[in-house]
Protein backbone atom coordinates (compact mmCIF):
# COMPACT_ATOMS: atom_id res chain seq x y z
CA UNK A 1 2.20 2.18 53.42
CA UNK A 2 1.56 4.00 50.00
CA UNK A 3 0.99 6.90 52.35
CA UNK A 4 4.18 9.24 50.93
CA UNK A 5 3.77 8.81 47.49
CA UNK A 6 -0.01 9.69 47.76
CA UNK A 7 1.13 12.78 50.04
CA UNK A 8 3.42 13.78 47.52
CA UNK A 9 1.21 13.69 44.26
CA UNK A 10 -2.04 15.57 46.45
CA UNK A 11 0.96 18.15 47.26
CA UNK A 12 1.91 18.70 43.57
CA UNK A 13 -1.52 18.92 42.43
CA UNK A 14 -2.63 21.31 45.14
CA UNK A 15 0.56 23.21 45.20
CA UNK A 16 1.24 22.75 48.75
CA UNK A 17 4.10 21.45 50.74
CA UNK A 18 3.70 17.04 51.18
CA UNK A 19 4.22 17.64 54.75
CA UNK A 20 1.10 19.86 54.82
CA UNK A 21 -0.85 16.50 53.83
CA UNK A 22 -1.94 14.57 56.65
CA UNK A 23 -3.63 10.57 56.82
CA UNK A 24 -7.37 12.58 58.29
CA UNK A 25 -7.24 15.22 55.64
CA UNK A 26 -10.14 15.08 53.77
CA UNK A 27 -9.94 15.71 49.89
CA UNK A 28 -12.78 18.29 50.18
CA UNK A 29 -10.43 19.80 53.22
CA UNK A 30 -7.96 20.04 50.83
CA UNK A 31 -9.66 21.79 48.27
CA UNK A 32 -9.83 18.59 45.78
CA UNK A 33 -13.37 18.12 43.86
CA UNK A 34 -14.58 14.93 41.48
CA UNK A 35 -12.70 16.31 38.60
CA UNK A 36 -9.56 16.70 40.71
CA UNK A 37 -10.08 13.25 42.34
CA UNK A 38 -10.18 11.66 38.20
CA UNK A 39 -6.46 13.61 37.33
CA UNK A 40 -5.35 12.27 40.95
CA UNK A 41 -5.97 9.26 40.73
CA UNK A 42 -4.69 8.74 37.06
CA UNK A 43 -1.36 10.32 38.47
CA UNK A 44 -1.68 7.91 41.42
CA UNK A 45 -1.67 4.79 38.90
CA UNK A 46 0.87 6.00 37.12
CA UNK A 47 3.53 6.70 40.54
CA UNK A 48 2.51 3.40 41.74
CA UNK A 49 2.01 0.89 38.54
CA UNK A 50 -1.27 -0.16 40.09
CA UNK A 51 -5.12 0.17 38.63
CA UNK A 52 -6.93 2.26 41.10
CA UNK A 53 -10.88 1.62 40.32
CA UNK A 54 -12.86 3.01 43.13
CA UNK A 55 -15.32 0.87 44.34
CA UNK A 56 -16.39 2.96 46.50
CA UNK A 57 -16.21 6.38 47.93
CA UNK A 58 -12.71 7.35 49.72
CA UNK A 59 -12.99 10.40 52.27
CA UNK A 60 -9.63 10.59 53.14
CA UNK A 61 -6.00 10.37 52.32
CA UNK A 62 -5.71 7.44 54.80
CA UNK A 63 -8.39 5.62 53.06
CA UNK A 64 -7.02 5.90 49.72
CA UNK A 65 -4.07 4.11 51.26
CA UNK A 66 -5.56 1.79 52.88
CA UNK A 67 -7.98 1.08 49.52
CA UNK A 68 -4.58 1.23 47.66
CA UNK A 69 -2.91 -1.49 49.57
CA UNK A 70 -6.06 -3.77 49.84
CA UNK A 71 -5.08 -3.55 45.37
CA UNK A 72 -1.62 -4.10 45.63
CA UNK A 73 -1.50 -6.71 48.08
């Protein structure tokens, strides 16, 4: 659902093309480490007016969407 904004922030912080991002990429796949994951996710917030705390650990792009949606309802 949140799926193409998510694709396009990972693509602007990575410097790649959003189409490039898929749901099973990984953020280690894609070259994205803790510190990365902090600016992300702030940028993330921001796009989508919504507090992303993680709980837990997210592995992939499709889980951040999924974790995303479980916040926003």
């Amino acid at each position: 659902m949140y799926f193409d904004v998510i694709a396009k922030v990972v693509a602007d912080r990575i410097g790649v093309d959003p189409s490039t991002i898929k749901p099973e990429s990984t953020f280690a796949d894609l070259g994205i480490d803790s510190l990365d994951t902090v600016d992300l996710l702030m940028s993330l917030e921001d796009e989508l007016g919504v507090e992303i705390d993680l709980e837990e650990p997210v592995a992939t792009i499709a889980d951040l969407d999924k974790f995303i949606q479980s916040k926003k309802g």
